[in-house]
Protein backbone atom coordinates (compact mmCIF):
# COMPACT_ATOMS: atom_id res chain seq x y z
CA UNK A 1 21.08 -117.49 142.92
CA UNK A 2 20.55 -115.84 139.82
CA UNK A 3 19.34 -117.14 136.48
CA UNK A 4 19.81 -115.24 133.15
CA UNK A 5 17.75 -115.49 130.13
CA UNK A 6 19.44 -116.12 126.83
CA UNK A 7 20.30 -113.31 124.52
CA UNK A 8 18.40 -114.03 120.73
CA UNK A 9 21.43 -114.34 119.40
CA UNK A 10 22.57 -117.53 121.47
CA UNK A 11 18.71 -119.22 120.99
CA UNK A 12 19.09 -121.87 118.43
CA UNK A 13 14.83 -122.69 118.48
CA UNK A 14 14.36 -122.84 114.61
CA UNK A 15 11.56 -120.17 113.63
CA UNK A 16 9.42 -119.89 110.76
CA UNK A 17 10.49 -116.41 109.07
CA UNK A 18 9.36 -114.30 106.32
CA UNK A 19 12.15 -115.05 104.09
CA UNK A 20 11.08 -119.07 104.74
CA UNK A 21 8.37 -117.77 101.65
CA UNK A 22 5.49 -120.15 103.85
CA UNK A 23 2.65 -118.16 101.60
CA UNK A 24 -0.03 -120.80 99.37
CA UNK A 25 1.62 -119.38 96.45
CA UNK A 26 4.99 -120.17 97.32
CA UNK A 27 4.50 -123.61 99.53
CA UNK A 28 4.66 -125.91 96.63
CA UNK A 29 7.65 -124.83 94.40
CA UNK A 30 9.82 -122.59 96.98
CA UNK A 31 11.02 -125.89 99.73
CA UNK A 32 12.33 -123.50 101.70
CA UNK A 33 9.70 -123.22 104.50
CA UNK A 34 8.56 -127.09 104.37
CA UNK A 35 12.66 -127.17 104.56
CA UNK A 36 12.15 -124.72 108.11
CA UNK A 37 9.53 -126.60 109.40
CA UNK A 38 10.94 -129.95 108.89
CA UNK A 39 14.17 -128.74 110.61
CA UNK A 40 12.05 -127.30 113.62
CA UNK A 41 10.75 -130.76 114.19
CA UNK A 42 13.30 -132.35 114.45
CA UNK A 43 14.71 -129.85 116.71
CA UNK A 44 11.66 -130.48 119.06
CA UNK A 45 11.91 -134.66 118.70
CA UNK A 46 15.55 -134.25 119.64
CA UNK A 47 14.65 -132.17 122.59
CA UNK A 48 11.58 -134.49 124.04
CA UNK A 49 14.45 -137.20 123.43
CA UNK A 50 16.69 -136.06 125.95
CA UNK A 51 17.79 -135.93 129.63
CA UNK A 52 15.71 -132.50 130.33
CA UNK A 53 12.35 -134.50 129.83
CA UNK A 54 13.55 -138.41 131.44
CA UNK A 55 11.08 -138.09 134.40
CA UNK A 56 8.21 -137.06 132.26
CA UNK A 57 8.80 -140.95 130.51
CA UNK A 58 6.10 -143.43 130.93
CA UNK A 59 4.20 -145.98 129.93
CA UNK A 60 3.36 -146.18 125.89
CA UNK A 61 0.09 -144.57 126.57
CA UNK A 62 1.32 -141.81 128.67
CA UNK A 63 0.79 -137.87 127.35
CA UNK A 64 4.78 -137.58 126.96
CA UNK A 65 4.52 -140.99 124.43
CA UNK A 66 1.56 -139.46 122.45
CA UNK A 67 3.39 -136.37 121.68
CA UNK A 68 6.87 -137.68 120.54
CA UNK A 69 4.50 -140.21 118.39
CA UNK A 70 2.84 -136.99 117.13
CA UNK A 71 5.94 -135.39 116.01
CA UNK A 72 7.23 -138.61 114.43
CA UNK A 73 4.23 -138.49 112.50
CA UNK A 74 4.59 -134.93 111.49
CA UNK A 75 7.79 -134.96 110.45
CA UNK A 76 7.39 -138.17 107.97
CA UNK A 77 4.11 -135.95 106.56
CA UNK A 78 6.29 -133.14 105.78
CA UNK A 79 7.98 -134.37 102.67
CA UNK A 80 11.07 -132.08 101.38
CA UNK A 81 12.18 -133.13 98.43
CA UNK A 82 16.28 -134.73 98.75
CA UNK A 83 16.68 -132.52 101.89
CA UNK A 84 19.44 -134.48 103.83
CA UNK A 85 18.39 -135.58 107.56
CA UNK A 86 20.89 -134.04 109.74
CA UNK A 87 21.50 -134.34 113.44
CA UNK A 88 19.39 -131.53 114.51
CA UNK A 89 20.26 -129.11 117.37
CA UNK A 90 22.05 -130.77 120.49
CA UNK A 91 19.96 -130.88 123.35
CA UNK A 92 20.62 -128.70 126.06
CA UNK A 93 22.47 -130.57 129.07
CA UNK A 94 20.84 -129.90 132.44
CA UNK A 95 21.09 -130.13 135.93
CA UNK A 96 18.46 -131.98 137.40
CA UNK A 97 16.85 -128.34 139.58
CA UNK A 98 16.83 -126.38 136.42
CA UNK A 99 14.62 -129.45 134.38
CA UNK A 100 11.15 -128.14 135.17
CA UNK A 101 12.22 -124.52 133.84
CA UNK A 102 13.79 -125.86 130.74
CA UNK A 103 10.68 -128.78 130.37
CA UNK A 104 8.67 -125.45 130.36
CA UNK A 105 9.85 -123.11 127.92
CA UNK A 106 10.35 -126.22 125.39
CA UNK A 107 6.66 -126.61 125.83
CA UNK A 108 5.84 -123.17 125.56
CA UNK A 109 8.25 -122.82 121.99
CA UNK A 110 6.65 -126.12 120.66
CA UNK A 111 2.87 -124.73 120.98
CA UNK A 112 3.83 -121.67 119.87
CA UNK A 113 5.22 -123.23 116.70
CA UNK A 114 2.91 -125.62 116.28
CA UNK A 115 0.23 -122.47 115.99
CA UNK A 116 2.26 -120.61 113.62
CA UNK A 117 2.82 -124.23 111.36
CA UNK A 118 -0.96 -125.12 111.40
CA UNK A 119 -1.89 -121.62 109.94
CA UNK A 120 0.73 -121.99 107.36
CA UNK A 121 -0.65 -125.54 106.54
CA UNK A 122 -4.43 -124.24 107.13
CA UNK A 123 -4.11 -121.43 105.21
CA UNK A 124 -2.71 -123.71 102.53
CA UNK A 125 -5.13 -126.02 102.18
CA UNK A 126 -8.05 -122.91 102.17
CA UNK A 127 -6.42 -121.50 98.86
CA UNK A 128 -6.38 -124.62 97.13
C-alpha cells in the first residue's frame, strides 16, 4: 500500500496570506482578511460536520460537541460586512481505514490556524 501526500496546488485548506492585509492598521477598513478568516471557518465547521469525524460524535458535552460549538461561535463573532455565506469547501469523502489519518491532519491545520488567527486578533486588540 502506498499513500501519497497532496501536492499544494490540489490543498484547498484556506490560509491566512500576506496579501489578506491582517495588520491593526488594515483590519478595520481592508475586509479582506476578516473575509479569509471567516471563509477558513467555515471550511473547518464543514469538515468536523462530515463523515471523516462520525465516530468522534457524542454526547452534547463531549470534546468533539465543544469544539464545533466553538467554531459556531467564532464564526458569528467575525462580522464581514454583506459577505455572502457560501457553501464552503466539500468535505473530503473517506474510506472508513484512512479516517484517523484524515481526523489528524484536520486537527493539526485547525490549531495551526487557530494560532496564526489569535495573533492577528491579539495583536489587534494590543494596538488599539
Amino acid at each position: 500500500m502506498h499513500l501519497v501526500e497532496e501536492k499544494p496546488s490540489e490543498d484547498l485548506t484556506p490560509k491566512i496570506r500576506c496579501s489578506d492585509n491582517c495588520d491593526p492598521d488594515k483590519l478595520g477598513s481592508d475586509q479582506s482578511c476578516l473575509r479569509r478568516i471567516h471563509e477558513a471557518l467555515r471550511h473547518y465547521r464543514a469538515l468536523l460536520g462530515s463523515d471523516v469525524f462520525d465516530e468522534l460524535r457524542g454526547p452534547a458535552d463531549s470534546p468533539m460537541a465543544a469544539l464545533q460549538r466553538a467554531l459556531v461561535q467564532l464564526t458569528s463573532l467575525v462580522q464581514i460586512g454583506s459577505f455572502a455565506e457560501g457553501s464552503g469547501t466539500p468535505p473530503p469523502h473517506s474510506q472508513p481505514w484512512e479516517r484517523p489519518l484524515i481526523q489528524h491532519r484536520i486537527l493539526r491545520q485547525l490549531c495551526s490556524f487557530s494560532a496564526v488567527m489569535a495573533r492577528v486578533f491579539a495583536h489587534s486588540a494590543a494596538t488599539h
